[in-house]
Protein backbone atom coordinates (compact mmCIF):
# COMPACT_ATOMS: atom_id res chain seq x y z
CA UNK A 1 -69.09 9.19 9.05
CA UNK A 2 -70.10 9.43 5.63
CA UNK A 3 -69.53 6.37 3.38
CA UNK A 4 -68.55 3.91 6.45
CA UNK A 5 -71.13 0.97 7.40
CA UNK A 6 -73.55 2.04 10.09
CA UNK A 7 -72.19 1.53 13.35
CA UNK A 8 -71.80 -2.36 15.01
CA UNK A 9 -70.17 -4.59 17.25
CA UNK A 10 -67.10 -4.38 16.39
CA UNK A 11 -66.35 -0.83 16.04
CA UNK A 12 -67.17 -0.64 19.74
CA UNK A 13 -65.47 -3.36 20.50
CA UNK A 14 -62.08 -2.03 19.10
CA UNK A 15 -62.80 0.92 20.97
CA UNK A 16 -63.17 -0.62 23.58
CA UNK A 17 -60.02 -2.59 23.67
CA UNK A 18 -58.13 0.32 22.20
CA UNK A 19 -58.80 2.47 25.19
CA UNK A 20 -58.24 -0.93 27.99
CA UNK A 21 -54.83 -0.81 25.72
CA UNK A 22 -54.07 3.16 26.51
CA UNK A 23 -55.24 2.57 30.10
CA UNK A 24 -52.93 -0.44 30.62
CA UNK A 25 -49.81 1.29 28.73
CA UNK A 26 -50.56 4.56 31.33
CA UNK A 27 -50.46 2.04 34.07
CA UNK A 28 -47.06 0.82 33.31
CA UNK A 29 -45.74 3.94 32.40
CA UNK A 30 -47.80 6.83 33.91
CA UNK A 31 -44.01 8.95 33.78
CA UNK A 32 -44.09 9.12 30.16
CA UNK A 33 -47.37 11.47 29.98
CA UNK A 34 -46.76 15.10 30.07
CA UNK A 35 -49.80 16.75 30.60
CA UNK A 36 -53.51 15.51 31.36
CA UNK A 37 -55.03 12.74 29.36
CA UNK A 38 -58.60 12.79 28.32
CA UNK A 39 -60.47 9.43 27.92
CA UNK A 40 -63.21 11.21 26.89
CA UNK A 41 -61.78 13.12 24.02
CA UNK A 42 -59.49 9.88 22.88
CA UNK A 43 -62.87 8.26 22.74
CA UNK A 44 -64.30 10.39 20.28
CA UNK A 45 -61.20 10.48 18.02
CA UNK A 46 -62.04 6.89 18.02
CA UNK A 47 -64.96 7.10 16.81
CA UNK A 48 -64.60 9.67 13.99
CA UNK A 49 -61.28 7.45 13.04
CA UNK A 50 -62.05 3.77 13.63
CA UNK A 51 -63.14 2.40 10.31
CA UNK A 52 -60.24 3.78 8.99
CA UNK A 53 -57.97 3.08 11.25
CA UNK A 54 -58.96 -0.79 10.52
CA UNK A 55 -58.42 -0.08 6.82
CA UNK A 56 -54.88 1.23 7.16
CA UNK A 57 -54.31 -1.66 9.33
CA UNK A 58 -55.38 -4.15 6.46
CA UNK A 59 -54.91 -2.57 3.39
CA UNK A 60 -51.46 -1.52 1.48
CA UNK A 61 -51.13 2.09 2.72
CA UNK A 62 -49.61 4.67 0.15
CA UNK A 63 -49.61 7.24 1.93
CA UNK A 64 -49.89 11.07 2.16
CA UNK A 65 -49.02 13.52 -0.18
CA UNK A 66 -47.70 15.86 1.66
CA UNK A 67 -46.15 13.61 4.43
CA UNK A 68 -42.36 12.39 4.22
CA UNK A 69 -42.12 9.44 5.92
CA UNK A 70 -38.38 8.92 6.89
CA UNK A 71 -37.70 12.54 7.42
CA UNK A 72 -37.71 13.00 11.07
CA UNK A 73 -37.06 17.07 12.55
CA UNK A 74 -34.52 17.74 14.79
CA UNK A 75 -36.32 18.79 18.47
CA UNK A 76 -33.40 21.23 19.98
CA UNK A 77 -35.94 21.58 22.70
CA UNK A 78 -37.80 18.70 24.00
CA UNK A 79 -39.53 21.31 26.77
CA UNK A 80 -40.81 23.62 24.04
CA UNK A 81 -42.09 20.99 21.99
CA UNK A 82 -45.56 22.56 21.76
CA UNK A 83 -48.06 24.28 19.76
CA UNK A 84 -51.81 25.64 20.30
CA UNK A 85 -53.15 22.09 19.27
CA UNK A 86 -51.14 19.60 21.09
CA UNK A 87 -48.01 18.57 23.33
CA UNK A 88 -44.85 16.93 22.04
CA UNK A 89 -46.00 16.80 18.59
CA UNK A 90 -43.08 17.00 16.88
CA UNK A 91 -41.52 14.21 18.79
CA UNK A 92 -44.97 12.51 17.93
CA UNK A 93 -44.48 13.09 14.30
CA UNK A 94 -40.81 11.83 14.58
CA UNK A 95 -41.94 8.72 16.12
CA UNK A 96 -44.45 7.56 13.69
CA UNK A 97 -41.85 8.47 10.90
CA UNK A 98 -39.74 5.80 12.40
CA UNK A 99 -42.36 3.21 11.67
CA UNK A 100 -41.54 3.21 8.21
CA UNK A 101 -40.95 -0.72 8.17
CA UNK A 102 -44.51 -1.33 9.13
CA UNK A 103 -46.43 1.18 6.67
CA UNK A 104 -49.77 0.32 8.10
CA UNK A 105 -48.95 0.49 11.53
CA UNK A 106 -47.88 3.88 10.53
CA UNK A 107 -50.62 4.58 8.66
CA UNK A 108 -52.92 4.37 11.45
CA UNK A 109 -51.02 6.23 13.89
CA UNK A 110 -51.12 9.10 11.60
CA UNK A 111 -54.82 8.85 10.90
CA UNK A 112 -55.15 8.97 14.62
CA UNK A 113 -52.72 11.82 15.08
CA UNK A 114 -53.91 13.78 12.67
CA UNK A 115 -57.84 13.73 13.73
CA UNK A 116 -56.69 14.70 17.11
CA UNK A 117 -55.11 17.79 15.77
CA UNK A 118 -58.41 18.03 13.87
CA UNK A 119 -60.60 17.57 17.03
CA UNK A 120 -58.40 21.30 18.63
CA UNK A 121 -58.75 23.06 15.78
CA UNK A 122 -62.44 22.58 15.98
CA UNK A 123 -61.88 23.53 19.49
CA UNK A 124 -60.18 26.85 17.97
CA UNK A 125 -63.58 27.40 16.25
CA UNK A 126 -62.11 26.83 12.71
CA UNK A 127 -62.62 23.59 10.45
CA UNK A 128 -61.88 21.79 7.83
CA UNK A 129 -65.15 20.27 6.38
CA UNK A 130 -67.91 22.54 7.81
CA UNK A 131 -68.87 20.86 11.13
CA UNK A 132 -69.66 23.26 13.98
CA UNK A 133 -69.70 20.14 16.65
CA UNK A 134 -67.20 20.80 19.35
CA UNK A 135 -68.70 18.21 21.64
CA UNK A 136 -65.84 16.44 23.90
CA UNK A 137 -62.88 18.61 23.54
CA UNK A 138 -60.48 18.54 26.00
CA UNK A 139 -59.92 21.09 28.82
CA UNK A 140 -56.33 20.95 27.70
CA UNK A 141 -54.07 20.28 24.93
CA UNK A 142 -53.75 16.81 24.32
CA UNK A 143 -50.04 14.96 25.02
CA UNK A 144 -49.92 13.72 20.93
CA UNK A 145 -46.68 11.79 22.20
CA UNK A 146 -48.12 10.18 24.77
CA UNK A 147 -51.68 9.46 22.51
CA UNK A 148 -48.68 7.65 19.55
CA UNK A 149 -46.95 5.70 22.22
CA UNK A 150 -49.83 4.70 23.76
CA UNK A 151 -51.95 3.49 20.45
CA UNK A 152 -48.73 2.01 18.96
CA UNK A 153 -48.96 -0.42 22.92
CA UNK A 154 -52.62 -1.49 21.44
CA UNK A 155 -51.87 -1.84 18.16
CA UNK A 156 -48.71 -4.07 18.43
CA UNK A 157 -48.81 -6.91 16.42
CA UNK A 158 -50.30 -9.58 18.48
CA UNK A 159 -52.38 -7.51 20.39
CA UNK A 160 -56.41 -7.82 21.00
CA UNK A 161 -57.00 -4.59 18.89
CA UNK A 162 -55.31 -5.29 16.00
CA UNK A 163 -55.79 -9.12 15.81
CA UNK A 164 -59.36 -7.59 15.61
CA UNK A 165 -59.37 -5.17 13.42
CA UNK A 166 -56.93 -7.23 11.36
CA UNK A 167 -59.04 -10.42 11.56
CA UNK A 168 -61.78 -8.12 9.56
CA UNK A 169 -60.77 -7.86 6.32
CA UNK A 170 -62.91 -6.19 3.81
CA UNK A 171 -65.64 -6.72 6.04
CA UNK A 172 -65.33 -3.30 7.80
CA UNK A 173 -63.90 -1.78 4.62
CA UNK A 174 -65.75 1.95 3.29
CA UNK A 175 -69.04 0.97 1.21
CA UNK A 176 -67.71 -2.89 0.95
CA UNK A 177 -71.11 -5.02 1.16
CA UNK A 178 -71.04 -8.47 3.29
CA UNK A 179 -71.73 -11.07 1.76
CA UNK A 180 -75.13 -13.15 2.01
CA UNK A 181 -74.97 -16.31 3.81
């Protein structure tokens, strides 16, 4: 990722308990997945999003330009709630428009919602900034519902993952230098 910090310990550590999070919310609630969910793939969002997923999480989010964040779209048809690029994403989008009383909650939800709808289109063979990986796609499309519930679990307030990536500060922020001790 251009302009982040090289990779360390604690962006794989988030990871890390961001995924135990997804695995634990699956385990209580395995009925609320509608399709196959791929670790793998999740993973890799992760990766691409993490830094600034921690930033949205710790920073005054303003938002998107083009996003309205209390509108939420009527779903006639929960079943046909689909597209080429993911499951249930319009109930996804709904759901992080209803965390409009935590804007950085929401903020990172989006970030991750978004790159995973970046991740299929690559998988489409088009893109958006000129990469030609498509390394860890999923066999099929991801459940985007499922992926917003189940990040939302981890990134409760109180929870491991965002006590950590909350407890970094500007430490972790884009082309922020520690300081010298």
């Amino acid at each position: 990722m251009k302009g982040f910090r090289a990779w360390g310990g604690w962006q794989k550590e988030a990871i890390q308990l961001m995924i135990t999070g997804v695995q634990r919310f699956y385990s209580e609630v395995p009925s609320l997945l509608a399709g196959d969910l791929d670790i793998a793939f999740l993973v890799e969002v992760l990766k691409d999003t993490i830094a600034l997923v921690q930033h949205d999480l710790t920073h005054d989010w303003a938002g998107w330009p083009d996003w309205n964040y209390s509108e939420t779209r009527a779903i006639e048809n929960p079943n046909e709630d689909q597209s080429k690029r993911g499951l249930r994403s319009g109930q996804a989008r709904n759901l992080i428009s209803a965390f409009e009383y935590d804007r950085r909650l929401q903020g990172a939800l989006l970030s991750i919602f978004s790159h995973t709808s970046r991740k299929q289109m690559l998988k489409e063979g088009r893109n958006w900034d000129g990469t030609t990986s498509v390394q860890f796609l999923p066999c099929a499309r991801p459940d985007d519902l499922f992926i917003v519930m189940a990040v939302y679990y981890t990134l409760r307030p109180g929870q491991p993952a965002r006590r950590l990536l909350e407890g970094l500060g500007d430490l972790a922020k884009p082309n922020v230098p520690r300081p010298r001790t």
